[in-house]
PDB file of N, CA and C in Angstrom:
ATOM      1  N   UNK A   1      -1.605  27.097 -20.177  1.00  0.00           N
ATOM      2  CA  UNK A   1      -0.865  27.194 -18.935  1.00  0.00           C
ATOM      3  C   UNK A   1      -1.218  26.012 -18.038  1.00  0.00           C
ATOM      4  N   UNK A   2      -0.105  25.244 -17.387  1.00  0.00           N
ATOM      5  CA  UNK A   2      -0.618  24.153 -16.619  1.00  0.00           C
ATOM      6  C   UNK A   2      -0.625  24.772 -15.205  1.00  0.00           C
ATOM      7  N   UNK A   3      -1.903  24.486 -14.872  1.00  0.00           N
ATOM      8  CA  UNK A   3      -2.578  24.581 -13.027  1.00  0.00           C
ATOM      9  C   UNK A   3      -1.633  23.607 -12.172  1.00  0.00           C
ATOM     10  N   UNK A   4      -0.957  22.917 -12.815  1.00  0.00           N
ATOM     11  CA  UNK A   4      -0.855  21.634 -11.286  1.00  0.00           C
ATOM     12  C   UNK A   4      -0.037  22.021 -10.548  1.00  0.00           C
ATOM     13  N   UNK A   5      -0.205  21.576  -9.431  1.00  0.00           N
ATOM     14  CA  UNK A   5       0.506  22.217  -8.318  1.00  0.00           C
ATOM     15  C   UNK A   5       1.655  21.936  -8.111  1.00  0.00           C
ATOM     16  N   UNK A   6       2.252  20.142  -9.103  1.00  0.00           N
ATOM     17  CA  UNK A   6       3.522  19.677  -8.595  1.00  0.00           C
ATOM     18  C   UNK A   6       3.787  19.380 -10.198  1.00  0.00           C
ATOM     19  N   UNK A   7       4.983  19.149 -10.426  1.00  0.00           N
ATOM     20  CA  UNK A   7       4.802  18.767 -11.618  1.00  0.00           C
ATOM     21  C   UNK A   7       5.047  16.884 -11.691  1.00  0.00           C
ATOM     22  N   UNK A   8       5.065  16.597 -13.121  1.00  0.00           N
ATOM     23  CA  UNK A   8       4.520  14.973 -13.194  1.00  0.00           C
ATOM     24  C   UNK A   8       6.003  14.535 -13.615  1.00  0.00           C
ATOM     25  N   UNK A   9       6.169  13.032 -13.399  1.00  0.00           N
ATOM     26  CA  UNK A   9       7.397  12.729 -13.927  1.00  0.00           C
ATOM     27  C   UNK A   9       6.517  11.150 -14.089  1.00  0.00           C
ATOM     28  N   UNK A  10       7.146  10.541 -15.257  1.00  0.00           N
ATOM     29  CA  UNK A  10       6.695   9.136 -16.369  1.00  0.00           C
ATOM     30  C   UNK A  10       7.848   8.596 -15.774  1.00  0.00           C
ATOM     31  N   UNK A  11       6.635   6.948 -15.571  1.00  0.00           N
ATOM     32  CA  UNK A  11       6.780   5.981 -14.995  1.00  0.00           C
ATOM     33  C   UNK A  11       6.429   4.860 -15.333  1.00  0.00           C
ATOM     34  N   UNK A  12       6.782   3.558 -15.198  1.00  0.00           N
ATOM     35  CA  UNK A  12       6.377   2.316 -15.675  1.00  0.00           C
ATOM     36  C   UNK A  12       6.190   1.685 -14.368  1.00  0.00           C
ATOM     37  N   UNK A  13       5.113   1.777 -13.186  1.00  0.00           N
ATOM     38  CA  UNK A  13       5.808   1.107 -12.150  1.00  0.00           C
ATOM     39  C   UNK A  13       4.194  -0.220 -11.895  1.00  0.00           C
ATOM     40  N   UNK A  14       4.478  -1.339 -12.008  1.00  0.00           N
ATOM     41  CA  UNK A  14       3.255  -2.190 -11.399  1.00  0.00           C
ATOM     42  C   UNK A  14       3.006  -1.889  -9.847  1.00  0.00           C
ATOM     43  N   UNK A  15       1.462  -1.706 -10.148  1.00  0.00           N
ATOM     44  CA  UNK A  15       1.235  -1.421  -8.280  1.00  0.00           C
ATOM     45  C   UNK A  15      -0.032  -2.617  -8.320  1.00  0.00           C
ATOM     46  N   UNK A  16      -0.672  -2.567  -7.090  1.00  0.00           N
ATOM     47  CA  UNK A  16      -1.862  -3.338  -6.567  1.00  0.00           C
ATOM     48  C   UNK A  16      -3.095  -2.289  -5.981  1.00  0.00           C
ATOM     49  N   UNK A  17      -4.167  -2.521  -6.537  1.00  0.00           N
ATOM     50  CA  UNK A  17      -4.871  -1.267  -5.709  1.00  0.00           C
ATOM     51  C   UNK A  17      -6.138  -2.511  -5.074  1.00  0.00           C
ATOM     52  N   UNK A  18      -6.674  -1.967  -4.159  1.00  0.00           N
ATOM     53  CA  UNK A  18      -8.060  -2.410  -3.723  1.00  0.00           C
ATOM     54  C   UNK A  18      -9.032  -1.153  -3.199  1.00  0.00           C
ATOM     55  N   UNK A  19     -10.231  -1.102  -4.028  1.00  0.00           N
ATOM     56  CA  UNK A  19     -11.357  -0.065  -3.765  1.00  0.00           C
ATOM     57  C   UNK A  19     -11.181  -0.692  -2.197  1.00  0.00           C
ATOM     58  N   UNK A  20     -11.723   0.859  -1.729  1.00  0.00           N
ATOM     59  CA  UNK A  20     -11.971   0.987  -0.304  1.00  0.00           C
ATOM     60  C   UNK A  20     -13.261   0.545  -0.039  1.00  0.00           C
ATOM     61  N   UNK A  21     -14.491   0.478  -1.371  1.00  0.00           N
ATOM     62  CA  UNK A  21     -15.525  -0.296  -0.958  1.00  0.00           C
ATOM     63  C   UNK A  21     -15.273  -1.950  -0.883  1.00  0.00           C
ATOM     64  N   UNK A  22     -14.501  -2.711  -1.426  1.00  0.00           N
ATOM     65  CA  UNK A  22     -14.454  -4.194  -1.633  1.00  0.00           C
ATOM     66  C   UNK A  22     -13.664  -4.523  -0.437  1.00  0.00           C
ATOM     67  N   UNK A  23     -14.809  -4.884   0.472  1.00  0.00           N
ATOM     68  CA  UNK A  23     -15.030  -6.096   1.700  1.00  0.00           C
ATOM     69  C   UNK A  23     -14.134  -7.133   1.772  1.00  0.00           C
ATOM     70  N   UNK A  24     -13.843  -7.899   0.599  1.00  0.00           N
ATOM     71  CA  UNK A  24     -12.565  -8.946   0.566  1.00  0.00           C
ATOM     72  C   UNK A  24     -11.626  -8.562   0.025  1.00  0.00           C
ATOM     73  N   UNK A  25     -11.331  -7.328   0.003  1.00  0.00           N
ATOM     74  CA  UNK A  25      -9.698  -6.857   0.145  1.00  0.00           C
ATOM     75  C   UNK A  25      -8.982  -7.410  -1.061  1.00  0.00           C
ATOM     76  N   UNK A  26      -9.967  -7.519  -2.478  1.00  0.00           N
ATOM     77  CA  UNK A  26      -9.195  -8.453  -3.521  1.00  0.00           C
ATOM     78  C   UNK A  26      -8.374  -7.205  -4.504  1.00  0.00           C
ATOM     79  N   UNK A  27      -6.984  -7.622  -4.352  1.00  0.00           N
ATOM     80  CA  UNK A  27      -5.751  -6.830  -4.807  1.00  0.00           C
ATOM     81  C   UNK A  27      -6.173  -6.903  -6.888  1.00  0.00           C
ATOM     82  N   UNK A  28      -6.420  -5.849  -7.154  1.00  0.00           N
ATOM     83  CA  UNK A  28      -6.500  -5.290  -8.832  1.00  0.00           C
ATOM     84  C   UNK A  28      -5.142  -5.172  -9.120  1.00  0.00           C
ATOM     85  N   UNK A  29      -4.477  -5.622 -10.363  1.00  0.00           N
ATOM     86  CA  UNK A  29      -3.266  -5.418 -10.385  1.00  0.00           C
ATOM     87  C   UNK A  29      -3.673  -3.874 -12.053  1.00  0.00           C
ATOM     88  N   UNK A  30      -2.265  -2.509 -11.205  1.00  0.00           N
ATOM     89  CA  UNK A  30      -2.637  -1.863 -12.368  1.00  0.00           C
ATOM     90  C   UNK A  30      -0.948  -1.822 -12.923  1.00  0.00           C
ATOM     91  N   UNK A  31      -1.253  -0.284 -13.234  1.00  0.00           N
ATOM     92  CA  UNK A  31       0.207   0.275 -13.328  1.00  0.00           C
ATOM     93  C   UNK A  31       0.568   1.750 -13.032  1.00  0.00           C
ATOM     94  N   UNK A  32       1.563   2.395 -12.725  1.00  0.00           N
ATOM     95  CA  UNK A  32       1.569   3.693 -12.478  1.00  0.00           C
ATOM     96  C   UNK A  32       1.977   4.637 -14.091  1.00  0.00           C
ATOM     97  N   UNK A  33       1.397   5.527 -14.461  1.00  0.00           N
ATOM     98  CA  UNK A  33       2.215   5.666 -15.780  1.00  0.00           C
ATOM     99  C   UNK A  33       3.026   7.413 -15.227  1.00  0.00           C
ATOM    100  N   UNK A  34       2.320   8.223 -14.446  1.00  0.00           N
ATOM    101  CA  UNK A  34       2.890   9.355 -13.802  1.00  0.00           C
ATOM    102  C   UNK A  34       2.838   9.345 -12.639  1.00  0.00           C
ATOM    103  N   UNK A  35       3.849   9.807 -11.731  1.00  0.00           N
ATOM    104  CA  UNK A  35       3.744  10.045 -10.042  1.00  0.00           C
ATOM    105  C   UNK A  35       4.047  11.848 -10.106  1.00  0.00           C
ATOM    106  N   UNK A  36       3.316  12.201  -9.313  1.00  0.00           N
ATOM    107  CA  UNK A  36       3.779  13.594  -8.336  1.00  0.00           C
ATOM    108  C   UNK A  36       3.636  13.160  -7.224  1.00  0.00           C
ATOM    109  N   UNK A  37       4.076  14.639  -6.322  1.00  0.00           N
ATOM    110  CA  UNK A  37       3.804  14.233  -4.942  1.00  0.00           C
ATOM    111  C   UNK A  37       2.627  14.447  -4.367  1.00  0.00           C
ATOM    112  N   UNK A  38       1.754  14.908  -5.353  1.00  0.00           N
ATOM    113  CA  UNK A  38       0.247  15.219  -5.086  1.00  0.00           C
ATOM    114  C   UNK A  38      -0.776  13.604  -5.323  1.00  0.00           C
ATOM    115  N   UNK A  39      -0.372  13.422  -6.278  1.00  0.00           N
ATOM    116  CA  UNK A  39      -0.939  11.719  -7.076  1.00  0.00           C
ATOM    117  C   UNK A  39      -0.637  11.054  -7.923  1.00  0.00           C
ATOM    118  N   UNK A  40      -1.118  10.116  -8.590  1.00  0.00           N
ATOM    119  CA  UNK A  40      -0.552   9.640  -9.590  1.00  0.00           C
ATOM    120  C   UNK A  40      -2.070   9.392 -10.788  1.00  0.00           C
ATOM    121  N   UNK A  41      -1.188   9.112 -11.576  1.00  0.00           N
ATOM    122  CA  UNK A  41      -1.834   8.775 -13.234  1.00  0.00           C
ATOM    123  C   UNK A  41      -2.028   7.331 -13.210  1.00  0.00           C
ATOM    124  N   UNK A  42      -2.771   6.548 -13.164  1.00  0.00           N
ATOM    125  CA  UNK A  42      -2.874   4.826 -12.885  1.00  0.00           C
ATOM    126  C   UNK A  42      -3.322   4.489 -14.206  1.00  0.00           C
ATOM    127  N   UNK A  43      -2.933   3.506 -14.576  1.00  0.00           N
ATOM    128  CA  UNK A  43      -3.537   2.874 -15.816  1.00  0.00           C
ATOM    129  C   UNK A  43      -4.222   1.194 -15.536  1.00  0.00           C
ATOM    130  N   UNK A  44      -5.766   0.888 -15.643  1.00  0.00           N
ATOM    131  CA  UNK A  44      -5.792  -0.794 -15.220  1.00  0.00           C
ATOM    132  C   UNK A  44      -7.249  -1.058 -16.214  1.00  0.00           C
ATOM    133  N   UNK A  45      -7.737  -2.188 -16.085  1.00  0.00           N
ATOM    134  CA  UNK A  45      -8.515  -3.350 -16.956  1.00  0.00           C
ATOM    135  C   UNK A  45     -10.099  -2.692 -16.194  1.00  0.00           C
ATOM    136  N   UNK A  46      -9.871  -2.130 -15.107  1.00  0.00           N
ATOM    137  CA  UNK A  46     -10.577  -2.373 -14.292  1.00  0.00           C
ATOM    138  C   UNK A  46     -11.487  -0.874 -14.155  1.00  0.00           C
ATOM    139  N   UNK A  47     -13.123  -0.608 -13.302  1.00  0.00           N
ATOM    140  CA  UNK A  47     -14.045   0.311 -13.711  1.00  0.00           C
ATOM    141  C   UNK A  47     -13.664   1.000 -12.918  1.00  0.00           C
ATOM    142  N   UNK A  48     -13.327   2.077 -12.115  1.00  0.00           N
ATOM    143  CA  UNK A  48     -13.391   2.641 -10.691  1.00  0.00           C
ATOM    144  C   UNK A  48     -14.332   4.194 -11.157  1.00  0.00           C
ATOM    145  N   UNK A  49     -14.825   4.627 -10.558  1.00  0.00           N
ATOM    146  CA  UNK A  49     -15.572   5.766 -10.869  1.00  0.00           C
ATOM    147  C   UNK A  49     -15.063   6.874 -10.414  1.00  0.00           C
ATOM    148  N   UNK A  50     -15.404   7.963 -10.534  1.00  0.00           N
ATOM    149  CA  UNK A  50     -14.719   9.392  -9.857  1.00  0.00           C
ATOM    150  C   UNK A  50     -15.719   9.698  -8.091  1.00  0.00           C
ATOM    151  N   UNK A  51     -14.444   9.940  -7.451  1.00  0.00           N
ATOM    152  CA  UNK A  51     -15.178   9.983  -5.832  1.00  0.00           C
ATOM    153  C   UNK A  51     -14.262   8.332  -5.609  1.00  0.00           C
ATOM    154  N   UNK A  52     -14.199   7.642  -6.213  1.00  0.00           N
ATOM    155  CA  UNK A  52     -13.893   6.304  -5.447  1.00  0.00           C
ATOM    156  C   UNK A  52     -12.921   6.456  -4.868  1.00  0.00           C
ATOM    157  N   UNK A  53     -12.944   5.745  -3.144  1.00  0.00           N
ATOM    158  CA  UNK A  53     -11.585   5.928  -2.323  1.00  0.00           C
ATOM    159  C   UNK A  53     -10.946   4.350  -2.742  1.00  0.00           C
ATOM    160  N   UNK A  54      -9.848   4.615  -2.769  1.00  0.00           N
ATOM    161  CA  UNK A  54      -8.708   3.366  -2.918  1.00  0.00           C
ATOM    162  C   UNK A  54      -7.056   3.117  -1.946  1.00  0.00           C
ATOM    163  N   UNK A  55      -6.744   2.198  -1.909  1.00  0.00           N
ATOM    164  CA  UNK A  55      -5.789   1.862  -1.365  1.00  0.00           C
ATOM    165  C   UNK A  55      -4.830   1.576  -2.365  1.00  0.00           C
ATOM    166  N   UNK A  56      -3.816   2.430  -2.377  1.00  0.00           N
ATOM    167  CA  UNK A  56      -2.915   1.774  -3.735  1.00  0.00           C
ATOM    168  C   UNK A  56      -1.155   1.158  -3.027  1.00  0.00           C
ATOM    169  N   UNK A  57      -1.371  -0.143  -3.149  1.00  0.00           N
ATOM    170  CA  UNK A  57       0.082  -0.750  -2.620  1.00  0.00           C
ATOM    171  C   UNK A  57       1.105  -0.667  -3.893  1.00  0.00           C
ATOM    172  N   UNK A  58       2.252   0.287  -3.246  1.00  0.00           N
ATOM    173  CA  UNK A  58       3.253  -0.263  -4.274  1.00  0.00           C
ATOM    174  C   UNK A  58       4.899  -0.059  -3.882  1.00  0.00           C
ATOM    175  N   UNK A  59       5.208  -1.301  -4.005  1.00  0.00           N
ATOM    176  CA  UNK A  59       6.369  -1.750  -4.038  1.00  0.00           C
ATOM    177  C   UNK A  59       7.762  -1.440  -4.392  1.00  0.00           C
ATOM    178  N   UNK A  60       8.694  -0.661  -3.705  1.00  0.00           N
ATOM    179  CA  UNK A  60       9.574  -0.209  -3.865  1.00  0.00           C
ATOM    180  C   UNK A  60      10.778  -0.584  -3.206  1.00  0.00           C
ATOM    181  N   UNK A  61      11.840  -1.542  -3.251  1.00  0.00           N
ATOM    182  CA  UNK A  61      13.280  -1.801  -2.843  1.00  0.00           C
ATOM    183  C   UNK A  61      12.882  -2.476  -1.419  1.00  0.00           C
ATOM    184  N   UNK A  62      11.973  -3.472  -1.863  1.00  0.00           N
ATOM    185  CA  UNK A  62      11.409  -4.372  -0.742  1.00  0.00           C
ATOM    186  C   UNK A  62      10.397  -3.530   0.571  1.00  0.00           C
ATOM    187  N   UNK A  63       9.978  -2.474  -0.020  1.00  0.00           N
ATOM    188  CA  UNK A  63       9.016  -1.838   1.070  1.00  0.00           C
ATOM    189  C   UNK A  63       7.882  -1.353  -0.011  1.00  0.00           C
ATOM    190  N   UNK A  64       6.758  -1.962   0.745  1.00  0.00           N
ATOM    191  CA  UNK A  64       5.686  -1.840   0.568  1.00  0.00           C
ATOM    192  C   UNK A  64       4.565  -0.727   1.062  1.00  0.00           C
ATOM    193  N   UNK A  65       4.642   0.882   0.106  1.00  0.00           N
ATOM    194  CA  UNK A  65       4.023   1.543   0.779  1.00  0.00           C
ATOM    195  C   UNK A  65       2.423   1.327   0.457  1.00  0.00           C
ATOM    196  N   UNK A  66       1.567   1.762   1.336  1.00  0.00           N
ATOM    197  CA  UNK A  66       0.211   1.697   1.122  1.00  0.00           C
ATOM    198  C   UNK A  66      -0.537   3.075   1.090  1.00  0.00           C
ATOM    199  N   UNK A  67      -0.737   3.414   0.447  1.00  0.00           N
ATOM    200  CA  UNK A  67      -1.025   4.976  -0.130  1.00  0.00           C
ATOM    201  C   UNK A  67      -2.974   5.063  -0.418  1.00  0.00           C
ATOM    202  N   UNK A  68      -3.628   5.813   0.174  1.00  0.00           N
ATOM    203  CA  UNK A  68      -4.970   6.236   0.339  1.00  0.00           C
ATOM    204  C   UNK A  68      -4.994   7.326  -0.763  1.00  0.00           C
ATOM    205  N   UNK A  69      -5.941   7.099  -2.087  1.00  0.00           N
ATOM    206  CA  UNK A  69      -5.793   7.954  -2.644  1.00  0.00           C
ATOM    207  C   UNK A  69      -7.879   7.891  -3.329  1.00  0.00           C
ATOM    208  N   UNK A  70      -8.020   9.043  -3.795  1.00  0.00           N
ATOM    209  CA  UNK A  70      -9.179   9.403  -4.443  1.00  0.00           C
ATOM    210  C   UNK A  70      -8.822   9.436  -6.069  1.00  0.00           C
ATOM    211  N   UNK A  71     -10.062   8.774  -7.279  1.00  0.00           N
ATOM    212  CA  UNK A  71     -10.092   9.041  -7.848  1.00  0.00           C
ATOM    213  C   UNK A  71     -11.093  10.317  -8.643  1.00  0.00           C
ATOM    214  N   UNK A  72      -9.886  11.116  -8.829  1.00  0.00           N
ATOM    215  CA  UNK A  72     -10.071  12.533  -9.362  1.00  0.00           C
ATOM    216  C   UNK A  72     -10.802  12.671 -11.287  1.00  0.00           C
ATOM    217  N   UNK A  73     -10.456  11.997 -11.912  1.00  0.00           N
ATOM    218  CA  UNK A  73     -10.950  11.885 -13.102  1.00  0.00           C
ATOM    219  C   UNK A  73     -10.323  10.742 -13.498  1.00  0.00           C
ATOM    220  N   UNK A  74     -11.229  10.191 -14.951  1.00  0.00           N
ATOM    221  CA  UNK A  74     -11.526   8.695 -15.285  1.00  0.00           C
ATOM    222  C   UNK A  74     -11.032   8.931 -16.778  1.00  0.00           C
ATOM    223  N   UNK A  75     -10.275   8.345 -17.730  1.00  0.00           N
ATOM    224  CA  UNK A  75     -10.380   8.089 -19.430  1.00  0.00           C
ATOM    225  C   UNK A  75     -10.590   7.068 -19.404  1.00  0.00           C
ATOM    226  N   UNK A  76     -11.578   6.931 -20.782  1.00  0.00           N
ATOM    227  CA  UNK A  76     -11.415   5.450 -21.332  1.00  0.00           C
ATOM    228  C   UNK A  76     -10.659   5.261 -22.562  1.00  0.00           C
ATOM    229  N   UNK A  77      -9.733   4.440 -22.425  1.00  0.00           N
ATOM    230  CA  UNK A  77      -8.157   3.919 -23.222  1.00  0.00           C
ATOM    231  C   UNK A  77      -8.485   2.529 -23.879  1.00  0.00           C
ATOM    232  N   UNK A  78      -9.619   2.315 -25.152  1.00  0.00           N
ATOM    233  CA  UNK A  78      -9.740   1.356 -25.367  1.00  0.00           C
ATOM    234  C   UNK A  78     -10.292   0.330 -24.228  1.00  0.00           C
ATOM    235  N   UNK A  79      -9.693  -1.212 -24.079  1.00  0.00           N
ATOM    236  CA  UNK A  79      -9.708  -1.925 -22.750  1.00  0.00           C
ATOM    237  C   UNK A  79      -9.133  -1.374 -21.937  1.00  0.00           C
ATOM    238  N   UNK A  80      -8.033  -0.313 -21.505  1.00  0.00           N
ATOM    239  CA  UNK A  80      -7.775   0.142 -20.417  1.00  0.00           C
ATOM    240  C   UNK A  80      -8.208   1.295 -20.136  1.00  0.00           C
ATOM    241  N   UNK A  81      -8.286   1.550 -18.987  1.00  0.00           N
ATOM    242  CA  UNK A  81      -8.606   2.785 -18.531  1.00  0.00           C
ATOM    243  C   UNK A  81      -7.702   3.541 -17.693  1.00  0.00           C
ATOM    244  N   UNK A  82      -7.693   4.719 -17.904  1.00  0.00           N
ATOM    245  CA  UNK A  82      -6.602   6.034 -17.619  1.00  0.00           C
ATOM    246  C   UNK A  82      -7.407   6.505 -16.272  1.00  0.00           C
ATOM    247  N   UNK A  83      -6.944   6.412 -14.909  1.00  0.00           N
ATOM    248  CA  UNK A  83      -7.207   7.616 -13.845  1.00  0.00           C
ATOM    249  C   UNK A  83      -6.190   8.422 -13.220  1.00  0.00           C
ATOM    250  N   UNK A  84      -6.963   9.532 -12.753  1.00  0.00           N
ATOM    251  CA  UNK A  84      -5.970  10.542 -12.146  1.00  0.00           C
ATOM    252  C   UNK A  84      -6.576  10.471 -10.981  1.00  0.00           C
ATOM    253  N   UNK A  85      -5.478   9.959  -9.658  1.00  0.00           N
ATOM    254  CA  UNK A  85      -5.776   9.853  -8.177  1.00  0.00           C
ATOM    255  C   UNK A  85      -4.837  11.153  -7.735  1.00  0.00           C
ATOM    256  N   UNK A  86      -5.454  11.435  -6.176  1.00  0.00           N
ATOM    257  CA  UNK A  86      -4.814  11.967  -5.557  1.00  0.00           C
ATOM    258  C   UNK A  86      -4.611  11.384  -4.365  1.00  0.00           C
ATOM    259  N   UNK A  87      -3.819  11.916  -3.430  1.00  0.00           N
ATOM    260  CA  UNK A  87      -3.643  11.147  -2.259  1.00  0.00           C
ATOM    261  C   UNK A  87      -4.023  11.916  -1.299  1.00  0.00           C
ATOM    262  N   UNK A  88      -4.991  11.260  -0.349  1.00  0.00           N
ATOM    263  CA  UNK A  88      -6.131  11.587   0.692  1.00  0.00           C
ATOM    264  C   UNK A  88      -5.326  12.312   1.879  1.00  0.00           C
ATOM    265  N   UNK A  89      -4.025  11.650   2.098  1.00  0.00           N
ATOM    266  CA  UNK A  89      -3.466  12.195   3.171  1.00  0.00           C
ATOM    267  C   UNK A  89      -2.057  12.631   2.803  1.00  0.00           C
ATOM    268  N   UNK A  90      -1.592  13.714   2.963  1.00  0.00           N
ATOM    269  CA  UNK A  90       0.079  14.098   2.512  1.00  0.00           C
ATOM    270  C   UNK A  90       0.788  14.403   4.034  1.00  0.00           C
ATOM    271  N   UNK A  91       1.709  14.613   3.784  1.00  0.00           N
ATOM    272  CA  UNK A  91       2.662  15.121   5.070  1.00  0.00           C
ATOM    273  C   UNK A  91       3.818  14.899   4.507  1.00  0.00           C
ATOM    274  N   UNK A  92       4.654  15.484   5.230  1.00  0.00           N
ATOM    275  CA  UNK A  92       5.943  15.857   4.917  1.00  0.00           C
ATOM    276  C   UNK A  92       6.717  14.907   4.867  1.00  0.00           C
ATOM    277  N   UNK A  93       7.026  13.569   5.835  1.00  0.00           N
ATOM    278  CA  UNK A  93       7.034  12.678   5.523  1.00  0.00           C
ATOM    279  C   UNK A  93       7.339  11.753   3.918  1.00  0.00           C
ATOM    280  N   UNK A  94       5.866  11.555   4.077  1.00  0.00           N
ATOM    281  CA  UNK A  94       5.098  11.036   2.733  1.00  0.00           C
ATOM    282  C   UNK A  94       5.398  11.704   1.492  1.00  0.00           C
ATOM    283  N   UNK A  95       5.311  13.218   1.735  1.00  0.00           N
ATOM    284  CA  UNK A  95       6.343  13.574   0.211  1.00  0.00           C
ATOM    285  C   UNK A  95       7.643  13.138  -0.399  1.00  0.00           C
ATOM    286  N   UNK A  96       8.570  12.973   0.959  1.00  0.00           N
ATOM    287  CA  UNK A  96       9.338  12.333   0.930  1.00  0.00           C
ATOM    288  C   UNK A  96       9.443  10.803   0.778  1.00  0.00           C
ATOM    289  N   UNK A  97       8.987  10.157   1.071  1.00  0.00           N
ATOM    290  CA  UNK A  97       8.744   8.560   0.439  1.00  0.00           C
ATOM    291  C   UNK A  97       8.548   9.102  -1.098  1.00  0.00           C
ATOM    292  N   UNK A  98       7.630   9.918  -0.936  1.00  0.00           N
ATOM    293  CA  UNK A  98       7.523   9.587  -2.967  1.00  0.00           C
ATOM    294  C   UNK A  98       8.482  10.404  -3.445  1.00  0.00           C
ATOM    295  N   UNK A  99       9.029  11.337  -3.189  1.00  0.00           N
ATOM    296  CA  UNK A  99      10.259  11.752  -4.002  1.00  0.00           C
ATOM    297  C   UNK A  99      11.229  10.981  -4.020  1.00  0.00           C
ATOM    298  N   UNK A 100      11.734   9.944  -3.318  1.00  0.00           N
ATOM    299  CA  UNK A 100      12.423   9.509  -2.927  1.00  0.00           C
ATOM    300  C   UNK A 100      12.526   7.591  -3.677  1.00  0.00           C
ATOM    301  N   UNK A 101      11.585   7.107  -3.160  1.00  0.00           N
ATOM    302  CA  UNK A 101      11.208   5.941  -3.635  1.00  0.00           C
ATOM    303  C   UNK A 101      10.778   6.259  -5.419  1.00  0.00           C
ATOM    304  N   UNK A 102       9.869   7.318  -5.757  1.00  0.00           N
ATOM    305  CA  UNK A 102       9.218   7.104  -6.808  1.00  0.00           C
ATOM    306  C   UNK A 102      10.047   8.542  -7.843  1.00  0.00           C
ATOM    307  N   UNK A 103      10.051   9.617  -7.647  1.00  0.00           N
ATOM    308  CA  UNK A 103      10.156  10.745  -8.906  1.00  0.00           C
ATOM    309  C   UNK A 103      11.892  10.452  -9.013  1.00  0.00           C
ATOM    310  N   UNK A 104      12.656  10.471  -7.461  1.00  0.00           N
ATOM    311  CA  UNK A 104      13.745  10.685  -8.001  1.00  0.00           C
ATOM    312  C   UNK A 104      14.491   9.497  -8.824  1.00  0.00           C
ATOM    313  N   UNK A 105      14.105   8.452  -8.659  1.00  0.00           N
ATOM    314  CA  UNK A 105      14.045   7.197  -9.851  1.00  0.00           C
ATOM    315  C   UNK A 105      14.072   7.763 -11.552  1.00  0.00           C
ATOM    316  N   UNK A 106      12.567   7.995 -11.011  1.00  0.00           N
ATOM    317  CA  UNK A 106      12.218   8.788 -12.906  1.00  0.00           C
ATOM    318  C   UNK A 106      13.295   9.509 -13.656  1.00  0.00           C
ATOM    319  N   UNK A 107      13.587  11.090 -12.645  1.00  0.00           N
ATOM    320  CA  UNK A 107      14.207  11.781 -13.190  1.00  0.00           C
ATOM    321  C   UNK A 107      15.247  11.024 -13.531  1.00  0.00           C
ATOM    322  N   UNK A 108      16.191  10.202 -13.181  1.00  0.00           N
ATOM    323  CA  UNK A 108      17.202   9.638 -13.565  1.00  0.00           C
ATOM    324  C   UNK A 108      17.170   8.434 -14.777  1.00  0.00           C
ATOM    325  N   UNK A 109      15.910   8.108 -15.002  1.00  0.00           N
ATOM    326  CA  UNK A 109      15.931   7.374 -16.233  1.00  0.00           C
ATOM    327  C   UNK A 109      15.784   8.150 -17.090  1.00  0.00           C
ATOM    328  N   UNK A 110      15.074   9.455 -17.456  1.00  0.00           N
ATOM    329  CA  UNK A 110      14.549  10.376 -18.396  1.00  0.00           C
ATOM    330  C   UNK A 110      15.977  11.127 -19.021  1.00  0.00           C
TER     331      UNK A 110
END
């Protein structure tokens, strides 16, 4: 039985993240592979640990949202690595940006 609270919809989308610990703000390039409106599934090259806060920028029809999210659990995928973030702050709003900008996209390619 799946627990999640929203369900997931598959994605190919390039984003930019920067740990909330790194001081010079240097942009990681990953990828999104699932969005809900709870978090997303990230795929990148790069270590982040569980607890890590992040900033994840990503780019949608020339707007650039910037999304605060926690990483919730970590895979290791060969050289890449698989996380599951959530996002630190929701509102009603913001669900809407991501249904909008990000799932209702999906559903229509699927």
């Amino acid at each position: 039985m799946d627990k999640r609270k929203y369900p997931r919809y598959n994605v190919d989308i390039p984003i930019k993240i920067i740990p909330k610990n790194d001081t010079e703000k240097n942009e990681i390039s990953a990828k999104i592979n699932n969005v809900s409106e709870g978090g997303l599934k990230i795929v990148s090259s790069c270590d982040f640990n569980t607890n890590d806060l992040l900033t994840v920028k990503i780019s949608v029809d020339n707007v650039v949202l910037e999304l605060m999210a926690k990483v919730i659990w970590k895979q290791n995928a060969g050289s890449e690595k698989k996380y599951g973030v959530q996002f630190s702050l929701t509102s009603g709003y913001l669900n809407h940006l991501i249904r909008e900008s990000l799932i209702k996209p999906a559903t229509h390619h699927n």
